[in-house]
N, C-alpha and C. Protein backbone atom coordinates (compact mmCIF):
# COMPACT_ATOMS: atom_id res chain seq x y z
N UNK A 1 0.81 -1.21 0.00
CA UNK A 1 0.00 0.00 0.00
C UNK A 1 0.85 1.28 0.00
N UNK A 2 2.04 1.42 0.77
CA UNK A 2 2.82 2.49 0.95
C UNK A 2 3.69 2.50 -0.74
N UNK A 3 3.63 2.13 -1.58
CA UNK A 3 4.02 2.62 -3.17
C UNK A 3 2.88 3.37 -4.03
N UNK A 4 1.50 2.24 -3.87
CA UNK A 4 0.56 2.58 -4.30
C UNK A 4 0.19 4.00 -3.84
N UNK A 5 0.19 4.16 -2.46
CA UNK A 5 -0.40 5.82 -2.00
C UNK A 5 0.79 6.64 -2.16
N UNK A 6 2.06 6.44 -2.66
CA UNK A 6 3.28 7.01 -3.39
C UNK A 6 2.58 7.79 -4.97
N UNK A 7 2.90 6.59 -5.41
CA UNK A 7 2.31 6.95 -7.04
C UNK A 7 1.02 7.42 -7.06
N UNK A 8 -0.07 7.73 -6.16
CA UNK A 8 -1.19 8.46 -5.98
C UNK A 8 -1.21 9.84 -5.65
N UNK A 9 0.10 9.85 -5.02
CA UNK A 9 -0.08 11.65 -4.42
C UNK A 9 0.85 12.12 -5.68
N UNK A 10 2.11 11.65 -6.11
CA UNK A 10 2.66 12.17 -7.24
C UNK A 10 1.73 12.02 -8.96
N UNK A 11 0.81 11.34 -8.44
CA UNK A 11 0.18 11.01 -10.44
C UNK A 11 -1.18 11.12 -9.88
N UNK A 12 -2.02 11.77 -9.31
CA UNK A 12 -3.27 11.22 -9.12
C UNK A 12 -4.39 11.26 -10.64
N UNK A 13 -5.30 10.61 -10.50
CA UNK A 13 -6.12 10.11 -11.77
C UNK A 13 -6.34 11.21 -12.01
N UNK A 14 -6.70 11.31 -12.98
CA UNK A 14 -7.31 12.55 -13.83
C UNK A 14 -9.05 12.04 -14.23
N UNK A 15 -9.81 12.91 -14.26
CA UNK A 15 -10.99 12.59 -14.70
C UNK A 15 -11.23 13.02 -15.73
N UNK A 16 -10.61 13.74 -16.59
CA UNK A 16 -10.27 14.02 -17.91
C UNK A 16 -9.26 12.78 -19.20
N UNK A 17 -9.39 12.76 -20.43
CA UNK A 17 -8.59 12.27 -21.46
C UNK A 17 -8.64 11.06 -21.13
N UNK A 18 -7.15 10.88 -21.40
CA UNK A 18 -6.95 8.86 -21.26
C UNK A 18 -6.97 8.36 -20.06
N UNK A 19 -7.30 7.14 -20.11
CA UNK A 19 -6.77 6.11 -18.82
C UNK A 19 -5.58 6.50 -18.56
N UNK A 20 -4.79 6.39 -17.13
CA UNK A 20 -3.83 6.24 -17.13
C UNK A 20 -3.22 4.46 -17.04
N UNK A 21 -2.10 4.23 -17.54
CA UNK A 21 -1.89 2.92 -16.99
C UNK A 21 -1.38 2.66 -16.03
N UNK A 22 -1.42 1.49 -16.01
CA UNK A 22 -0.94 0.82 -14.17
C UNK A 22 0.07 0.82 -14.38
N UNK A 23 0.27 1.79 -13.15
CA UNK A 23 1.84 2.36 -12.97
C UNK A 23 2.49 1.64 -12.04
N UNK A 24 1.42 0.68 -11.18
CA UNK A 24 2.60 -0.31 -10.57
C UNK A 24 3.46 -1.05 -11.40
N UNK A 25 2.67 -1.51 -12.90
CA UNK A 25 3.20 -2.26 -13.48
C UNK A 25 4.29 -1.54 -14.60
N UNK A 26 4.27 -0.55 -14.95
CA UNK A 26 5.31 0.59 -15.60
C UNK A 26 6.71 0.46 -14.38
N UNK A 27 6.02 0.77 -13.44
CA UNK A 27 7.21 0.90 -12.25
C UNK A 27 8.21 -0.09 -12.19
N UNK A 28 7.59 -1.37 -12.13
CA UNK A 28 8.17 -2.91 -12.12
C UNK A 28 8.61 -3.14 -13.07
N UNK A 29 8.25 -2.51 -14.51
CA UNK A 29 9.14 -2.58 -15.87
C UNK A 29 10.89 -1.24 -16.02
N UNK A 30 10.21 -0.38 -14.68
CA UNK A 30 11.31 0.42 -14.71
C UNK A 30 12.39 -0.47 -14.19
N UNK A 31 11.85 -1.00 -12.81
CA UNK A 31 13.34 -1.54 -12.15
C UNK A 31 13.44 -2.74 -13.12
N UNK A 32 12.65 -3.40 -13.35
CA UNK A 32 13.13 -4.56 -14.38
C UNK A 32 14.61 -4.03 -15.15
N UNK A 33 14.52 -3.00 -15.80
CA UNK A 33 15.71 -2.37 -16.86
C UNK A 33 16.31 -2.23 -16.15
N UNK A 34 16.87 -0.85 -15.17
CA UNK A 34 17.54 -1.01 -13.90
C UNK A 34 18.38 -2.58 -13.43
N UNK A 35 17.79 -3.16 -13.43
CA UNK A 35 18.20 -4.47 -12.74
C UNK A 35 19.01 -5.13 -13.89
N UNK A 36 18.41 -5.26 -15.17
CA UNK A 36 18.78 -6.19 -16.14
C UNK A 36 19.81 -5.13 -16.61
N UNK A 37 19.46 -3.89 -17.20
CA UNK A 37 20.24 -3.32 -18.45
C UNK A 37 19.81 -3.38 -19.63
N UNK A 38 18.79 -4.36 -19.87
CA UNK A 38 17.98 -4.53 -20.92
C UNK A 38 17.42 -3.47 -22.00
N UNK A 39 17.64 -3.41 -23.45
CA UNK A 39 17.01 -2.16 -24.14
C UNK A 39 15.64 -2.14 -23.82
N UNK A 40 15.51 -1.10 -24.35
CA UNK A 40 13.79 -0.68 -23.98
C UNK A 40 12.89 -1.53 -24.92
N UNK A 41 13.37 -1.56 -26.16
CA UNK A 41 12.53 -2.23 -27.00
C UNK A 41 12.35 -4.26 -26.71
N UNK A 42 13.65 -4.52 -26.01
CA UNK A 42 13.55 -5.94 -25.87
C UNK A 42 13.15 -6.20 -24.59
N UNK A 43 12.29 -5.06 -23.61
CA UNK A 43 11.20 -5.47 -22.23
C UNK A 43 10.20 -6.53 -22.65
N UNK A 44 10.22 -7.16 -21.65
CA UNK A 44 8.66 -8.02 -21.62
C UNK A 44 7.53 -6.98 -21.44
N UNK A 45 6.77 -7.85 -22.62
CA UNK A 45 5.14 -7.13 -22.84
C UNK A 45 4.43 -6.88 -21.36
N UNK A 46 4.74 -7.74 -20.37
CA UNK A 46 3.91 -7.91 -19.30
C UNK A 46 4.45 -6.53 -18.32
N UNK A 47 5.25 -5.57 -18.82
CA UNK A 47 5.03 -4.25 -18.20
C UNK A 47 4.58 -2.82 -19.11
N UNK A 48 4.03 -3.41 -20.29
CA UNK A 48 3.46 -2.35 -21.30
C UNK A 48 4.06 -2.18 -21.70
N UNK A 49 3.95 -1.69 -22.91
CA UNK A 49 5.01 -1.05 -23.92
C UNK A 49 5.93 -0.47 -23.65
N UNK A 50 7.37 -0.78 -24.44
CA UNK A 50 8.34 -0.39 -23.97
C UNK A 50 8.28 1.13 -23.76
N UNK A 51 7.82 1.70 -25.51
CA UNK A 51 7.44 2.95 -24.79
C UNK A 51 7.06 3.87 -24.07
N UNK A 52 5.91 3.19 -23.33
CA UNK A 52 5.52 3.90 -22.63
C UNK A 52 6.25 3.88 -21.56
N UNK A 53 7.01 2.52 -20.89
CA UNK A 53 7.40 2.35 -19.60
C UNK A 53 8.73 3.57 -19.82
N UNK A 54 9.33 3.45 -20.62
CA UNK A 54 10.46 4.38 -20.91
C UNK A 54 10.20 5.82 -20.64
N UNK A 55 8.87 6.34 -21.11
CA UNK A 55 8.47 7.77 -21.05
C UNK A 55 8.06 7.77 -19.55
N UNK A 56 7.50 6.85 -18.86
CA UNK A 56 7.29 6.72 -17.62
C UNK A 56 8.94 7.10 -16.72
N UNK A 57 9.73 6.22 -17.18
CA UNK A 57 10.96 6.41 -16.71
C UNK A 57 11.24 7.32 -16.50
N UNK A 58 11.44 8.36 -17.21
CA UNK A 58 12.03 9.43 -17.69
C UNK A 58 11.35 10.54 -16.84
N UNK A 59 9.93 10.12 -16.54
CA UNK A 59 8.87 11.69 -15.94
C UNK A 59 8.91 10.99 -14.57
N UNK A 60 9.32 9.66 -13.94
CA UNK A 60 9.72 9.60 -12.64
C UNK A 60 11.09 10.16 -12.25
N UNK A 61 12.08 10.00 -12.99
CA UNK A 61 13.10 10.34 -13.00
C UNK A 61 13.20 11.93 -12.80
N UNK A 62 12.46 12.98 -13.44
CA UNK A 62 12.74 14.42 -13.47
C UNK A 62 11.81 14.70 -12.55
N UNK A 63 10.73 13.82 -11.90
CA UNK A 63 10.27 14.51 -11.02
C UNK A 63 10.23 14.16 -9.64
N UNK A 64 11.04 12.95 -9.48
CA UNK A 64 11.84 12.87 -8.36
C UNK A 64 11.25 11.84 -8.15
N UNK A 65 10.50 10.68 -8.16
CA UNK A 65 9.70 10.18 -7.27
C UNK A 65 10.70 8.81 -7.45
N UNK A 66 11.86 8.66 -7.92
CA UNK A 66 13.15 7.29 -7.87
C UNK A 66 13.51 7.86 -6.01
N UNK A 67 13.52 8.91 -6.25
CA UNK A 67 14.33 9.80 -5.08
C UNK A 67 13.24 9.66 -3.97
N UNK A 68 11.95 9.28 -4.14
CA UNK A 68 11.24 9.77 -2.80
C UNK A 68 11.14 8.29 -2.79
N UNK A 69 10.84 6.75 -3.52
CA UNK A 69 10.81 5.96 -3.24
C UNK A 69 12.52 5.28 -2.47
């Protein structure tokens, strides 16, 4: 629960536009890379598109939340 109410106060839902995706599972594709080294394009499907997890990366990264976890 203490990640989940993490990624809630830094991303909360929007009731506007797109879904957001499950960012637990973006998250778990972040450290996945982290851990492995793995390119972005050769992630397992089972954390969403590489792209997206990557752009995810990148907007946890500049907005600190590697740093607050």
């Amino acid at each position: 629960p203490g990640l989940e109410r993490l990624l809630a106060n830094f991303y909360p839902q929007s009731k506007r536009g797109r879904p957001t995706v499950d960012l637990l599972k973006v998250f778990d594709g972040c450290l996945y890379h982290m851990r492995t080294g793995c390119q972005w394009h050769a992630m397992p499907r089972t954390f969403g598109a590489p792209s997206t997890v990557h752009m995810w990366f990148q907007r946890f990264s500049r907005d600190g939340f590697f740093h607050a976890v």
